[in-house]
Structure formats: structure tokens, C-alpha cells
C-alpha atoms as a PDB file:
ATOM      1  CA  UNK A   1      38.880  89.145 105.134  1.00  0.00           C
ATOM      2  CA  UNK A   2      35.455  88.043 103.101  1.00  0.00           C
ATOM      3  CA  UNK A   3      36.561  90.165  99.954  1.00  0.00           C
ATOM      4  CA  UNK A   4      40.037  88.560  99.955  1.00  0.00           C
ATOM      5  CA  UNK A   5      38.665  85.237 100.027  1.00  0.00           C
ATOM      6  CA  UNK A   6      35.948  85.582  97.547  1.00  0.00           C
ATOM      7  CA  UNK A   7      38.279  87.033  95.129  1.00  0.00           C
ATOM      8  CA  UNK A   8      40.009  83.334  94.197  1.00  0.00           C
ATOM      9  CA  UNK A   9      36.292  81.750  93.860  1.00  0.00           C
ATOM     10  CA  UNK A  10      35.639  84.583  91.246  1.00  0.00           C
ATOM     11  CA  UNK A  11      38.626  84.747  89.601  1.00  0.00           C
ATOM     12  CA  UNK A  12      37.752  80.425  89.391  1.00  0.00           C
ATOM     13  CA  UNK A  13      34.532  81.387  87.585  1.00  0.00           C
ATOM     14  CA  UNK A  14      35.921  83.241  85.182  1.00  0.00           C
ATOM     15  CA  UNK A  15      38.570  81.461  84.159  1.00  0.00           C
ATOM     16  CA  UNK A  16      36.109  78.824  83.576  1.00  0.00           C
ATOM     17  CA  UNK A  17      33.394  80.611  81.743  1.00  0.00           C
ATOM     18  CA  UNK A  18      36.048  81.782  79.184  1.00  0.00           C
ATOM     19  CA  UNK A  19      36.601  78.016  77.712  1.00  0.00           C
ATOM     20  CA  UNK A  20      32.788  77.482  78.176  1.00  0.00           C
ATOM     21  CA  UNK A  21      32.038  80.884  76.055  1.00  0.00           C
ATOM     22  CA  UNK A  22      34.726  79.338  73.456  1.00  0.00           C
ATOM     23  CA  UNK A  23      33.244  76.130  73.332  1.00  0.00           C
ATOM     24  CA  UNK A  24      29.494  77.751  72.478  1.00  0.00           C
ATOM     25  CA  UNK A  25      31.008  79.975  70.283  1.00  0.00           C
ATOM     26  CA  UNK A  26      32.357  76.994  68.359  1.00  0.00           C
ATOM     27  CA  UNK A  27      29.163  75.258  68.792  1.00  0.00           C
ATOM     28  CA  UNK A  28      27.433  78.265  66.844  1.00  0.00           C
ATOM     29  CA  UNK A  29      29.253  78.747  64.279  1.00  0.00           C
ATOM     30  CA  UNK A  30      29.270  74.539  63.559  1.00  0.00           C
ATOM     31  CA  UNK A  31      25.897  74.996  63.742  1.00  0.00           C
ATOM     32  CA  UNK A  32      26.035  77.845  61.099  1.00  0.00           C
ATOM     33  CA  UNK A  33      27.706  75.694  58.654  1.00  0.00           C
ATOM     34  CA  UNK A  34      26.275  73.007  59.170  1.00  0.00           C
ATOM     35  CA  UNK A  35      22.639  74.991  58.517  1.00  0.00           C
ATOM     36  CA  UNK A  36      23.928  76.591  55.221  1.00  0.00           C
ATOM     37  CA  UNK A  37      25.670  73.675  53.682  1.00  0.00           C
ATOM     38  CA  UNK A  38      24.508  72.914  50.705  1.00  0.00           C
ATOM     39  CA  UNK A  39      21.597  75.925  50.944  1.00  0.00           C
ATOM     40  CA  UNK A  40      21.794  78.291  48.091  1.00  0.00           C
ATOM     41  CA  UNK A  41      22.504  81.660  49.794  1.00  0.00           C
ATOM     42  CA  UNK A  42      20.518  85.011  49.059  1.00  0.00           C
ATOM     43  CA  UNK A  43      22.550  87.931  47.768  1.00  0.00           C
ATOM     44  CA  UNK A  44      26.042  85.359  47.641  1.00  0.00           C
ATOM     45  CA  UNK A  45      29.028  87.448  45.479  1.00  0.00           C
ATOM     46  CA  UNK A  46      26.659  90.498  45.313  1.00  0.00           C
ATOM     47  CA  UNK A  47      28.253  93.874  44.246  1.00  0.00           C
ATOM     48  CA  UNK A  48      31.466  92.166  42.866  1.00  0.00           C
ATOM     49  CA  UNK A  49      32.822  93.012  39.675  1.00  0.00           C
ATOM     50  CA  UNK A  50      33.211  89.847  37.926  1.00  0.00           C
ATOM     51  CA  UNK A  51      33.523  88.856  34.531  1.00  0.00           C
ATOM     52  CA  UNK A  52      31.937  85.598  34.283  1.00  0.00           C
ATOM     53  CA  UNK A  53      33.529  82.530  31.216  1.00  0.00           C
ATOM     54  CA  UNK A  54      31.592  80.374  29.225  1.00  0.00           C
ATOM     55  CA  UNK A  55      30.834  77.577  30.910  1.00  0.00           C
ATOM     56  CA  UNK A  56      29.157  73.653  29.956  1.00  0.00           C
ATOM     57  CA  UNK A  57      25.868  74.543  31.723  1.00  0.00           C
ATOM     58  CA  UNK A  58      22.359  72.636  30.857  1.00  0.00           C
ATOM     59  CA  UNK A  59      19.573  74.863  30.869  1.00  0.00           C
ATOM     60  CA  UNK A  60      16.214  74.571  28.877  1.00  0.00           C
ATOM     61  CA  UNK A  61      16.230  76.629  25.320  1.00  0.00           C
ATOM     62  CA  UNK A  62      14.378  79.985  25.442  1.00  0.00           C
ATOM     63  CA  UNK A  63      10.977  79.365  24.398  1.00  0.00           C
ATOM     64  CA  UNK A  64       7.495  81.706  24.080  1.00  0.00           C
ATOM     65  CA  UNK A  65       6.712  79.745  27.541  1.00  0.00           C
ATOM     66  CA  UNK A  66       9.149  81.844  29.109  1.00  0.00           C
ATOM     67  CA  UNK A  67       8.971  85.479  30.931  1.00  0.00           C
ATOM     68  CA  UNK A  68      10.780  87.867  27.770  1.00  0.00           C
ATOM     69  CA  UNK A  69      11.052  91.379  27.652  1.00  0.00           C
ATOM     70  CA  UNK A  70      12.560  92.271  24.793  1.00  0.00           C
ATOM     71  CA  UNK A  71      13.467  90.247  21.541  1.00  0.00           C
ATOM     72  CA  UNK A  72      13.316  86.502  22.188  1.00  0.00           C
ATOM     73  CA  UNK A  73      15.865  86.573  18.881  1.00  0.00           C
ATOM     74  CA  UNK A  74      18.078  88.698  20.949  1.00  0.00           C
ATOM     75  CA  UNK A  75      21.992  88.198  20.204  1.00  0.00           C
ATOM     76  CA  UNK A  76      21.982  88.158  24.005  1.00  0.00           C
ATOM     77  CA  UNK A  77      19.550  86.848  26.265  1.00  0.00           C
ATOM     78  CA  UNK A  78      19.663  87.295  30.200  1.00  0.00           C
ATOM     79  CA  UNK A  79      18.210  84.352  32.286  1.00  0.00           C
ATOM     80  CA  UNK A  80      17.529  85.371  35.506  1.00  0.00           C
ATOM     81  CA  UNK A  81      16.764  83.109  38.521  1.00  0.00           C
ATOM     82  CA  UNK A  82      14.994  85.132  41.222  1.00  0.00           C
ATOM     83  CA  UNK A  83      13.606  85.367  44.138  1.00  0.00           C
ATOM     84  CA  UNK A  84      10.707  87.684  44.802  1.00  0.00           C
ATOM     85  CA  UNK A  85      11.853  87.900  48.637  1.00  0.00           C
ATOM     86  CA  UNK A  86      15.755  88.160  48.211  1.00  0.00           C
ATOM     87  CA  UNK A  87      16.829  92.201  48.789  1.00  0.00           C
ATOM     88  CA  UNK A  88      19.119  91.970  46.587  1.00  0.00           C
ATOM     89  CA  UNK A  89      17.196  90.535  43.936  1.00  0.00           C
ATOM     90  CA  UNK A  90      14.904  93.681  44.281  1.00  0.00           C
ATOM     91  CA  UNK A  91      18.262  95.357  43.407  1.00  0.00           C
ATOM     92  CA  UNK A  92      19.372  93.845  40.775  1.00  0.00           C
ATOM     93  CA  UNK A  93      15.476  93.351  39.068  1.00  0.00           C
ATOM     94  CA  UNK A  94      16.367  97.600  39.045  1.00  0.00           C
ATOM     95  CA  UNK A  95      19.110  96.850  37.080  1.00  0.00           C
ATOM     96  CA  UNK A  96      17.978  94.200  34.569  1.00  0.00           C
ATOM     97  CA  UNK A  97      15.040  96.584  34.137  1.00  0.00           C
ATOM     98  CA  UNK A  98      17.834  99.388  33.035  1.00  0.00           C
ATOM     99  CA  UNK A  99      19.620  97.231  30.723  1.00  0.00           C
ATOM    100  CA  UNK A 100      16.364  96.418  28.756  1.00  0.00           C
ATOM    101  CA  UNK A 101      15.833  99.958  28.233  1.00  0.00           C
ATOM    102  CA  UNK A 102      19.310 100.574  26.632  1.00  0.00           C
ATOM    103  CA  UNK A 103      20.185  97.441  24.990  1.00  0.00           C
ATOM    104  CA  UNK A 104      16.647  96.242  24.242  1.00  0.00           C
ATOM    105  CA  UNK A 105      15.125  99.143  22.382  1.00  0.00           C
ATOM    106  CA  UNK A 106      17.511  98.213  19.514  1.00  0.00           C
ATOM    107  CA  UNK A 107      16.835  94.760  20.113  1.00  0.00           C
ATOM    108  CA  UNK A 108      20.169  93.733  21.147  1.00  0.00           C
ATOM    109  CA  UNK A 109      19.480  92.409  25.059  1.00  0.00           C
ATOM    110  CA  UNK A 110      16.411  90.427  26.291  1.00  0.00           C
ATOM    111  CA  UNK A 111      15.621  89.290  29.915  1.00  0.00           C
ATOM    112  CA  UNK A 112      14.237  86.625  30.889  1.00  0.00           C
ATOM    113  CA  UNK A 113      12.566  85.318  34.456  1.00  0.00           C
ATOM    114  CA  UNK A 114      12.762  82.314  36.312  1.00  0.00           C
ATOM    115  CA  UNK A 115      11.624  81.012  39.054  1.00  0.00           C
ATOM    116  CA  UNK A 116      14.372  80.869  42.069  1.00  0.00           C
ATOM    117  CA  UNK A 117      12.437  81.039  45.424  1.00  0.00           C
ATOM    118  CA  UNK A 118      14.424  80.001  48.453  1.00  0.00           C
ATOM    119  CA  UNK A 119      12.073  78.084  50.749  1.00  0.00           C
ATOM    120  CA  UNK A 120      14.534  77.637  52.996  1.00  0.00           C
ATOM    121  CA  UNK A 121      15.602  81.381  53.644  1.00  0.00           C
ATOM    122  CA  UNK A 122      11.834  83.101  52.366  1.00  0.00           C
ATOM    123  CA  UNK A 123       8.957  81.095  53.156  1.00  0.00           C
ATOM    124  CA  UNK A 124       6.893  83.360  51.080  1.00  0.00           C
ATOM    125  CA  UNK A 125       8.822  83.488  48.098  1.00  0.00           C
ATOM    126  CA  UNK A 126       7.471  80.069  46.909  1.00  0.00           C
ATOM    127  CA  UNK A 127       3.245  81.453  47.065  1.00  0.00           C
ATOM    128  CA  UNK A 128       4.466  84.927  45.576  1.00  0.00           C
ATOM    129  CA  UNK A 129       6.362  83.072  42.745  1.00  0.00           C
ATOM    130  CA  UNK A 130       2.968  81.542  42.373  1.00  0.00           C
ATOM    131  CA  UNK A 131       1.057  84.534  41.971  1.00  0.00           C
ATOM    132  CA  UNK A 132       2.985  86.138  39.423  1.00  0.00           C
ATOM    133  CA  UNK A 133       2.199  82.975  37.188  1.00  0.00           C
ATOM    134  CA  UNK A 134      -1.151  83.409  38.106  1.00  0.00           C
ATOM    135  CA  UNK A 135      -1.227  87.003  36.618  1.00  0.00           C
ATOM    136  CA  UNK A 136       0.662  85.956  33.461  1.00  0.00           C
ATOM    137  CA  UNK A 137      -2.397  83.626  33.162  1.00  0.00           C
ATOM    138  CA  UNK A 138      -5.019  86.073  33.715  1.00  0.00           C
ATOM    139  CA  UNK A 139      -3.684  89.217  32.304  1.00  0.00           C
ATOM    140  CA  UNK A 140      -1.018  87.943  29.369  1.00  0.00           C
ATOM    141  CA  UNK A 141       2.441  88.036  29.544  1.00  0.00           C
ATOM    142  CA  UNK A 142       2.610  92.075  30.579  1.00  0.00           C
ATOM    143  CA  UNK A 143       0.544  91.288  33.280  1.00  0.00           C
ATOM    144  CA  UNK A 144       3.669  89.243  34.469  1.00  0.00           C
ATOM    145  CA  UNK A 145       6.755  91.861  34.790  1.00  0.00           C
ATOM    146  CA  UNK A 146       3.817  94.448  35.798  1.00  0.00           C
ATOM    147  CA  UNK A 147       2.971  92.062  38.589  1.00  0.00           C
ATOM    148  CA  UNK A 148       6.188  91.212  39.820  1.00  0.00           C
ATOM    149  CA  UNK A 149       7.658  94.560  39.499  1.00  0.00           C
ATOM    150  CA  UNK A 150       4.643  95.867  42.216  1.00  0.00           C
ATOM    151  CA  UNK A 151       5.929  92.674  44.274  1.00  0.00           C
ATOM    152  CA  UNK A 152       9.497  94.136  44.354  1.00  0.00           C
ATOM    153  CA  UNK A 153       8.563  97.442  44.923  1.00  0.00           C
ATOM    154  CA  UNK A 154       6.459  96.965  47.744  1.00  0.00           C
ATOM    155  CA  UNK A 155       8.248  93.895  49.853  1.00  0.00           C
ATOM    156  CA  UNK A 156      10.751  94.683  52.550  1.00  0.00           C
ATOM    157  CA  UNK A 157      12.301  91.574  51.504  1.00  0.00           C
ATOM    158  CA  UNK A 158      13.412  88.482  53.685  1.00  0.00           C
ATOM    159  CA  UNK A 159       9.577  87.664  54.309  1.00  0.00           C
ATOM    160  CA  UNK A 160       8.553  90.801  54.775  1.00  0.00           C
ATOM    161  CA  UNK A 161       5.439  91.233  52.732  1.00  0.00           C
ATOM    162  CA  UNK A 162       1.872  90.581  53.819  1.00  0.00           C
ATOM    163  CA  UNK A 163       0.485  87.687  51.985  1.00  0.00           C
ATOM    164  CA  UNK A 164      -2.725  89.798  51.643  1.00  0.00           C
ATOM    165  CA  UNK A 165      -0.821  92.189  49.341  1.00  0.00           C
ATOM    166  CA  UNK A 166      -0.990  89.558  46.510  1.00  0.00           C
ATOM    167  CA  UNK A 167      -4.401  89.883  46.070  1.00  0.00           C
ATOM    168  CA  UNK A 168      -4.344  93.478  46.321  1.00  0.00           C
ATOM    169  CA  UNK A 169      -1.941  93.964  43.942  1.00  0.00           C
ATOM    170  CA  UNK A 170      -4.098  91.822  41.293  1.00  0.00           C
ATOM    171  CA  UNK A 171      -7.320  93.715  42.463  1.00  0.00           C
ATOM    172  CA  UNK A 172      -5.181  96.974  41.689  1.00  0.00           C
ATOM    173  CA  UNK A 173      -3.877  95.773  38.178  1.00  0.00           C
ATOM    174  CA  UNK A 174      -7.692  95.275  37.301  1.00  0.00           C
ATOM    175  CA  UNK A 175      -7.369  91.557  37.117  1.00  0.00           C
ATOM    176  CA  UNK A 176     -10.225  89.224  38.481  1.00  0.00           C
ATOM    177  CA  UNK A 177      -9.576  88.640  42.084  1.00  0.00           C
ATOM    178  CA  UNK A 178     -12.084  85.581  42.452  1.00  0.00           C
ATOM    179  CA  UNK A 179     -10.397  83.987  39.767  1.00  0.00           C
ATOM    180  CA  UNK A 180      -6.592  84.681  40.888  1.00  0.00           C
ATOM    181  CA  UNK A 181      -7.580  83.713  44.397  1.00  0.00           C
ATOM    182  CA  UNK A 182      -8.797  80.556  42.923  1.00  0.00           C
ATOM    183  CA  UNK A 183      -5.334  80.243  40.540  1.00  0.00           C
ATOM    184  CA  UNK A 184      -3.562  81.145  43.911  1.00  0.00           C
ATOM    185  CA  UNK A 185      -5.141  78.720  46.272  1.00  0.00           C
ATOM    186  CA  UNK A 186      -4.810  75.512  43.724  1.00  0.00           C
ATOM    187  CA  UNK A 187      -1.304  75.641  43.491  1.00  0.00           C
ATOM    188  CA  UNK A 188      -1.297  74.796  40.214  1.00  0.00           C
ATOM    189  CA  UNK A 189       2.255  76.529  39.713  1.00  0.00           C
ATOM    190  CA  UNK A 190       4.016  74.472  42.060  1.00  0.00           C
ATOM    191  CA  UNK A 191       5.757  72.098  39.950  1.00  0.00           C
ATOM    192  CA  UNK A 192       6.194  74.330  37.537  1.00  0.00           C
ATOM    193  CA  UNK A 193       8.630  76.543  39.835  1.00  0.00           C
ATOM    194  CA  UNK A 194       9.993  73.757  41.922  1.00  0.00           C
ATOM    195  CA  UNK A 195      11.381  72.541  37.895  1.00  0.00           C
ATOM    196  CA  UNK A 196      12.931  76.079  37.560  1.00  0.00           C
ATOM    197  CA  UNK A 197      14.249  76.138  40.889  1.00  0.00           C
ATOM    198  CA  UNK A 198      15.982  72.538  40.336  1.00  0.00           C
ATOM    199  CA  UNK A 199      17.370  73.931  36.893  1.00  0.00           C
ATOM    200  CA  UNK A 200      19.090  76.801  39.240  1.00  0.00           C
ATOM    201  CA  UNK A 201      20.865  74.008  41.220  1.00  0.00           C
ATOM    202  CA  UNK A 202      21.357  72.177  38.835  1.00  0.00           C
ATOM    203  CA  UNK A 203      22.989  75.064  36.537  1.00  0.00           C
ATOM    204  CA  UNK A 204      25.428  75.707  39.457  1.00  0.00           C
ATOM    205  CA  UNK A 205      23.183  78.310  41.289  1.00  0.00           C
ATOM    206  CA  UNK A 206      24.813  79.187  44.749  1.00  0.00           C
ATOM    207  CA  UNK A 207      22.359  82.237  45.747  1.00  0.00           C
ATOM    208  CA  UNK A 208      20.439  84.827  44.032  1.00  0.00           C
ATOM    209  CA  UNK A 209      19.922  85.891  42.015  1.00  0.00           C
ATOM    210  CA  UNK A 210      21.684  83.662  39.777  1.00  0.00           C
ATOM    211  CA  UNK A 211      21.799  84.573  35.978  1.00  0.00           C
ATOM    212  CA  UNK A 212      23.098  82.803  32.824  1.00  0.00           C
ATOM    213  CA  UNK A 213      23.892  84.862  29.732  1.00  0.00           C
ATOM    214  CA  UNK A 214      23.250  83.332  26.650  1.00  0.00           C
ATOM    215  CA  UNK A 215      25.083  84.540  23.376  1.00  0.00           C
ATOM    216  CA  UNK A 216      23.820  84.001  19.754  1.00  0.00           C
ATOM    217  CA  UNK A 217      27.347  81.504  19.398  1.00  0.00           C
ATOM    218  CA  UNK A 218      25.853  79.349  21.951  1.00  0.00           C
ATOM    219  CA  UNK A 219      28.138  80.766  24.967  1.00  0.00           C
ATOM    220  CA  UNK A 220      26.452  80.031  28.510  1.00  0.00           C
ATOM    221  CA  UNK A 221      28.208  82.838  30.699  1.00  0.00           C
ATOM    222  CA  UNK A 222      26.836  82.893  34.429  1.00  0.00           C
ATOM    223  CA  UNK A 223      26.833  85.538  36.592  1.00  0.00           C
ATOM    224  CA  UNK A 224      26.349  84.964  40.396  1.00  0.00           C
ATOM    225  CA  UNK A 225      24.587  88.110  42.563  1.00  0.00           C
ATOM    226  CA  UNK A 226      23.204  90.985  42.067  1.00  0.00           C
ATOM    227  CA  UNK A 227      25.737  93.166  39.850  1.00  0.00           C
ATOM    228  CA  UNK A 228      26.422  96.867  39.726  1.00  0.00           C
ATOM    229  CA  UNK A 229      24.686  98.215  36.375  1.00  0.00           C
ATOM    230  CA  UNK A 230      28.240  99.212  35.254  1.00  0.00           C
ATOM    231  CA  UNK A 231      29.751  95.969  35.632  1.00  0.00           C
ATOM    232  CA  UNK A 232      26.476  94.147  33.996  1.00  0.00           C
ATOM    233  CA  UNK A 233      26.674  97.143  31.012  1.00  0.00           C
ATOM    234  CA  UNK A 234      30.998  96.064  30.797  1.00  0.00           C
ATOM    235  CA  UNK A 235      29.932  92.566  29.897  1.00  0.00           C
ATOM    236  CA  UNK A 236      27.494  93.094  27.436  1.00  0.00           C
ATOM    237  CA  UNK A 237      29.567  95.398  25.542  1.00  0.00           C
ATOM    238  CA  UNK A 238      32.337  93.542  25.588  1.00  0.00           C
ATOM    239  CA  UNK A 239      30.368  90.291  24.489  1.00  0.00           C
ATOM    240  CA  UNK A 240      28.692  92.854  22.093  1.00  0.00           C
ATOM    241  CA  UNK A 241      31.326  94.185  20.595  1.00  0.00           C
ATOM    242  CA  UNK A 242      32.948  89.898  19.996  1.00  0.00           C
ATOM    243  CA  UNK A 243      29.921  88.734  18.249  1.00  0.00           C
END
């Protein structure tokens, strides 16, 4: 007779846990929102195929200040807002990488970095976006893209990589490591990447990386994610082949 008259009180449990589960569930997911709302999102639209319009977007001219490879007089210029922690801005600093060394040899395409790290998702990107303007100081503007390509290669993104690695990496690329420590430690670079970051936003940047494409008419095209090459090689032919 126990068994039979457990059975009810179990079958009460149950049939009370479900709502309960529900009710967390819904809980979660609030809470999900609510913690992304208004975040900028790592990796957001990545891998779509999207070909982005002209847009009324306010970003600072191009200027020798900036992180170029390639020709600054470019009739296309890439600005890329990155983050040195985002996967799938390691994916896409691959691509950007391969369209410089179709388009740019012939002086047609030139990239250029920005500062993009999301504190909020990668702790670390803010101190590594820091040290790669601490080896554009030391070492020239080279030292830059070779510095930040290492950082990319190495990282196993979303805070993966040791903070010890940024010294290492200058020690390895020969520059002096009492002197970037010093750079490093001062934070000197701070504002200057917290004013890129807040030209992201305010350029409409919803995750990384974000990019703007600047044409020689004065077009502002942006691009959201991290792009297949083919679709990224589409546009610029096709914006190419209008100027």
C-alpha cells in the first residue's frame, strides 16, 4: 500500500517543479537580455554575406596617426575596429591581411586598425590594445601589425592569453622590454583607445569586429562581423569596378 500512496505525493512534486523550472528558465533568459542590452556583442552577423550601403556615419579622417598598411591615398580604405580577444576578429584579421596582399600591392585597398576592445566580454583586450600602441611607439609603425599579428596568433581568444605573453612577445620582436614594461604599466594609451572605442559606438558598432569602408567619393559603407574573404573580395570589386 506505501508505493500506491507515495505515487500522488510524487506525481504533486512534479507537477510543481515543471512551472518552477519554467519560471527560472524565464528568469535566465531575462537575465540574458537584460546583461547584453546595449553591450556590443563579439562575432555579431559573422559569416553572413552582406552587402553593406552607404551610410551618414561620423568617423575621424584617415590620418598618418593611424595603423595603415597599404596606401593611405588608397581609392578604398578599410577601417577596422577590433578586438585583440574576439575569435572572430582573429578570423577576420586573416582575412584583411589577404585582401592587402591582392588589392594593396597595386595600391588599390588599405587597412586600417582601431581600437575596439570589449571590456565587458574580454577583460584583457583593453591592456593588450595597450601594448600594441606601445610597440608602434618603440619599434615604428611595422612594429605595430607585427605585434598584433603575434597577439592573434597566439591567443585562444575570449581571455585566453597570459598577460605575461605581452612582454614576451616584445622581448621576441627585439624591442626594449624595460622600456615597454614601463609604456605598458603607465597606461598612457588608455584614453587614446577608450576615444576609438566610443567612435565604434558611436559609428553604429554592434560587435566585432566592426569595419567602415571608405571610398575615394566619400561613401562610408559598414560592414558588421567577421566576413568570408569572398564576400569581403565581392564588395571591393564591385565598389572597384563603380569608381
Amino acid at each position: 500500500m506505501e508505493p500506491s500512496q507515495e505515487r500522488p505525493q510524487e506525481t504533486s512534486k512534479i507537477a510543481l517543479s515543471i512551472p518552477v523550472a519554467i519560471v527560472l528558465a524565464g528568469i535566465v533568459i531575462a537575465g540574458a537580455i537584460l546583461l547584453t542590452k546595449g553591450v556590443p556583442q563579439a562575432g555579431l552577423n559573422t559569416g553572413t554575406n552582406t552587402t553593406p550601403q552607404a551610410q551618414n556615419i561620423t568617423i575621424r579622417p584617415v590620418t598618418d596617426a593611424d595603423h595603415i598598411l597599404g596606401n593611405p591615398n588608397a581609392p578604398i580604405v578599410i577601417v577596422e575596429y577590433s578586438d585583440t580577444e574576439c575569435p572572430f576578429c582573429k578570423q577576420f584579421q586573416v582575412t584583411l591581411h589577404a585582401i592587402v596582399d591582392k588589392y594593396g600591392k597595386d595600391g588599390q585597398v588599405a587597412w586600417v586598425y582601431r581600437q575596439f576592445p570589449l571590456a565587458q566580454l574580454h577583460s584583457k583586450a583593453p591592456k593588450e590594445a595597450e601594448a600594441t600602441e606601445c610597440a608602434a611607439e618603440l619599434g615604428g609603425k611595422s612594429a605595430f601589425w607585427d605585434y598584433i599579428d603575434k597577439v592573434f596568433a597566439i591567443t585562444p581568444s575570449n581571455d585566453g592569453l597570459d598577460p605575461s605573453e605581452l612582454l614576451t612577445i616584445a622581448s621576441q620582436m627585439g624591442l626594449d622590454q624595460k622600456a615597454f614594461k614601463a609604456c605598458l604599466d603607465s597606461g598612457k594609451y588608455a584614453a587614446k583607445i577608450q576615444a576609438d572605442y566610443n567612435e565604434a559606438i558611436a559609428a553604429g558598432a554592434r560587435g566585432t569586429p566592426h569595419t567602415v569602408i571608405l571610398t575615394k567619393n566619400g561613401d562610408k559603407l559598414p560592414l558588421e562581423g567577421a566576413q568570408p574573404l569572398a564576400a569581403v573580395e565581392s564588395i571591393i570589386d564591385g565598389l572597384l569596378k563603380a569608381k
